[in-house]
N, C-alpha and C. Protein backbone atom coordinates (compact mmCIF):
# COMPACT_ATOMS: atom_id res chain seq x y z
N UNK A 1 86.64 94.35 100.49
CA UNK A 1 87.81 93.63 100.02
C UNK A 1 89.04 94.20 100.73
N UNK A 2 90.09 93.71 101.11
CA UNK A 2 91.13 93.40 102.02
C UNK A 2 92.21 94.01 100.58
N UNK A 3 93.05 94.81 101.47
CA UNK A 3 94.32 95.05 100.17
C UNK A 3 95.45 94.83 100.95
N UNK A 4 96.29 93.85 100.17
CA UNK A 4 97.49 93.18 101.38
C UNK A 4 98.44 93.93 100.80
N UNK A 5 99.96 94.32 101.26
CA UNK A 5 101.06 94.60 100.19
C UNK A 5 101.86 93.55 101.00
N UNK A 6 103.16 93.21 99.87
CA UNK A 6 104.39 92.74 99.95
C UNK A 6 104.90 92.79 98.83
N UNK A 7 106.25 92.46 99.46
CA UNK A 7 107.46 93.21 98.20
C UNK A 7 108.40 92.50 98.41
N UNK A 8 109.00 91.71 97.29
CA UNK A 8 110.45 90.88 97.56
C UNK A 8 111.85 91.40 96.88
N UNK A 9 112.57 91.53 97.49
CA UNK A 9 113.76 92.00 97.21
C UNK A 9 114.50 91.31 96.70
N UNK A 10 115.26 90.76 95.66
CA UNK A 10 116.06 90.02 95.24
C UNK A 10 117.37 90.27 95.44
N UNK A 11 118.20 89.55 96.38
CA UNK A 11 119.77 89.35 96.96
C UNK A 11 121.07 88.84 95.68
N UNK A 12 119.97 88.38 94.65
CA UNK A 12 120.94 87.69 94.11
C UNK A 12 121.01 85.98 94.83
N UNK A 13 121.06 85.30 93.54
CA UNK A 13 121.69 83.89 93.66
C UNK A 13 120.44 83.22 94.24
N UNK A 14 119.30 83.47 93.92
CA UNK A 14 117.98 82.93 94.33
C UNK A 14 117.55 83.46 95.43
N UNK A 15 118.01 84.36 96.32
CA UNK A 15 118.31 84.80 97.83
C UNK A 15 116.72 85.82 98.17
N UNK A 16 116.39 85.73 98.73
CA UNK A 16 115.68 86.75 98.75
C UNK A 16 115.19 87.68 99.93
N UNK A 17 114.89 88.87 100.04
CA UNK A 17 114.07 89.42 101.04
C UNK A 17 112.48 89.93 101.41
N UNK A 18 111.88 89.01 101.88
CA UNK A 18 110.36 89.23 101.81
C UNK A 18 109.84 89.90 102.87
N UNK A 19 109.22 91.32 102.38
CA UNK A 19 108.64 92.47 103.17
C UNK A 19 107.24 92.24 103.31
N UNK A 20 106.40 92.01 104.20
CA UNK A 20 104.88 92.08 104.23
C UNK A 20 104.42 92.82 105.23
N UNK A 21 102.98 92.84 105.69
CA UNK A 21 102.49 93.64 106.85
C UNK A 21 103.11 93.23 107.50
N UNK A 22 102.89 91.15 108.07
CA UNK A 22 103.07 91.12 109.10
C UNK A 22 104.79 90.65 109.16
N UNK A 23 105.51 91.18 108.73
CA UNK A 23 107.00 91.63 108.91
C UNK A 23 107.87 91.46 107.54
N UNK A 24 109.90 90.60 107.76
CA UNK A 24 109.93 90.60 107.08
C UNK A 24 110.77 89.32 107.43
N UNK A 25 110.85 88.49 105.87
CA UNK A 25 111.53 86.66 106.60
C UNK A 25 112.03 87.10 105.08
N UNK A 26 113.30 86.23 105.03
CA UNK A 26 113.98 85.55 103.72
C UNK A 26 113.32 84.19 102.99
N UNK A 27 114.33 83.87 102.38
CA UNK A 27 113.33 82.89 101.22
C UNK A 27 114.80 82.66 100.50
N UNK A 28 114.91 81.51 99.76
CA UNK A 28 115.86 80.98 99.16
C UNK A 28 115.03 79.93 97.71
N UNK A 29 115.13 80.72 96.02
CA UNK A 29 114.15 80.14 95.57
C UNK A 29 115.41 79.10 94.62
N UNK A 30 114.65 78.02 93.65
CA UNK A 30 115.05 77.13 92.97
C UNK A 30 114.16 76.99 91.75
N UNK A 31 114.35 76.40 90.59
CA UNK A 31 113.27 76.58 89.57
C UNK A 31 112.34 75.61 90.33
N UNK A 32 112.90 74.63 91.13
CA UNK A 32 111.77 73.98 91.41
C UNK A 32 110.78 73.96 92.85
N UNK A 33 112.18 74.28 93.46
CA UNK A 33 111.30 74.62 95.18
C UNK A 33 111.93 76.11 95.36
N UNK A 34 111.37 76.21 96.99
CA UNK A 34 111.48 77.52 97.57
C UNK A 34 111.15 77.00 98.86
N UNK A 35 112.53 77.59 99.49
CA UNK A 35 113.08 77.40 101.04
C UNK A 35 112.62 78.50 101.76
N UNK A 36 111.23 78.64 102.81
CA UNK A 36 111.55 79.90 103.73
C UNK A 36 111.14 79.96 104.60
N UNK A 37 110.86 80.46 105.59
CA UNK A 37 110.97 80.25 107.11
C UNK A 37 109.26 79.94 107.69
N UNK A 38 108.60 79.71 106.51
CA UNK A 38 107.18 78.91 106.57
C UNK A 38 107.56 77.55 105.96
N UNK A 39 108.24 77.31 105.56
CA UNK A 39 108.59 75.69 105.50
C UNK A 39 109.04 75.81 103.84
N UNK A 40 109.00 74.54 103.30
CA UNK A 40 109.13 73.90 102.05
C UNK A 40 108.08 74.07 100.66
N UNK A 41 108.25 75.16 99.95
CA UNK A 41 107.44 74.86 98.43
C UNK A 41 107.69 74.40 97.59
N UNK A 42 107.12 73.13 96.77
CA UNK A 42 107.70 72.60 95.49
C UNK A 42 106.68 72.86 94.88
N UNK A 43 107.32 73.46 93.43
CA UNK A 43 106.30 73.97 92.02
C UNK A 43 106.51 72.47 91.42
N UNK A 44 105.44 72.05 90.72
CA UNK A 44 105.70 70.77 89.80
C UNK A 44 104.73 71.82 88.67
N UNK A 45 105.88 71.83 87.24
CA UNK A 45 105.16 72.45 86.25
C UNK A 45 104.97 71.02 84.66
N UNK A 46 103.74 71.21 84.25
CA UNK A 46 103.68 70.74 83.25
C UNK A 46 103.75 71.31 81.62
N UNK A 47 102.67 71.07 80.66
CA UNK A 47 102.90 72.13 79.61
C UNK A 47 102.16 73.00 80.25
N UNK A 48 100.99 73.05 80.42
CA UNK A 48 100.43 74.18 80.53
C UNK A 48 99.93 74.61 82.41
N UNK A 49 100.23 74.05 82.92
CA UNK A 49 99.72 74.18 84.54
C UNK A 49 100.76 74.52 85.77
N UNK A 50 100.85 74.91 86.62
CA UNK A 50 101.84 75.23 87.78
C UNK A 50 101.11 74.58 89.08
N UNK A 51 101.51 73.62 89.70
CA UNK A 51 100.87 72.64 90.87
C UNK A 51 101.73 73.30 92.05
N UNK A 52 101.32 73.79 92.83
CA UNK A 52 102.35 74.35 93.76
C UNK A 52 101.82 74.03 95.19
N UNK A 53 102.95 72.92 96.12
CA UNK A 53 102.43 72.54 97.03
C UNK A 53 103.79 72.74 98.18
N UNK A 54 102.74 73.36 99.31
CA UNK A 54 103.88 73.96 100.46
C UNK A 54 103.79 72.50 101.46
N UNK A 55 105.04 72.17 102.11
CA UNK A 55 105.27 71.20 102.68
C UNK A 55 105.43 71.28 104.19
């Protein structure tokens, strides 16, 4: 089994800084999407489920 790390830093104001192996990229989150330099995520939440699809 594979052990990955990353670590996100929070900037404030949804802002963020994302540390992983393979480096480090920002991110800009929303309750509903998340902006980051791999493209577009929208969460669609119901009562009980989280659908999360990258664009």
């Amino acid at each position: 089994m594979r052990f990955r790390y990353s670590k996100r830093i929070n900037l404030g104001g949804g802002l963020g800084l994302n540390i992983s192996e393979t480096g480090i990229s920002t991110s800009l989150r929303t309750k509903a999407e998340s902006i980051s330099n791999n493209g577009l995520s929208v969460r669609n939440r119901c009562f009980w489920c989280v659908v999360q699809k990258t664009i």
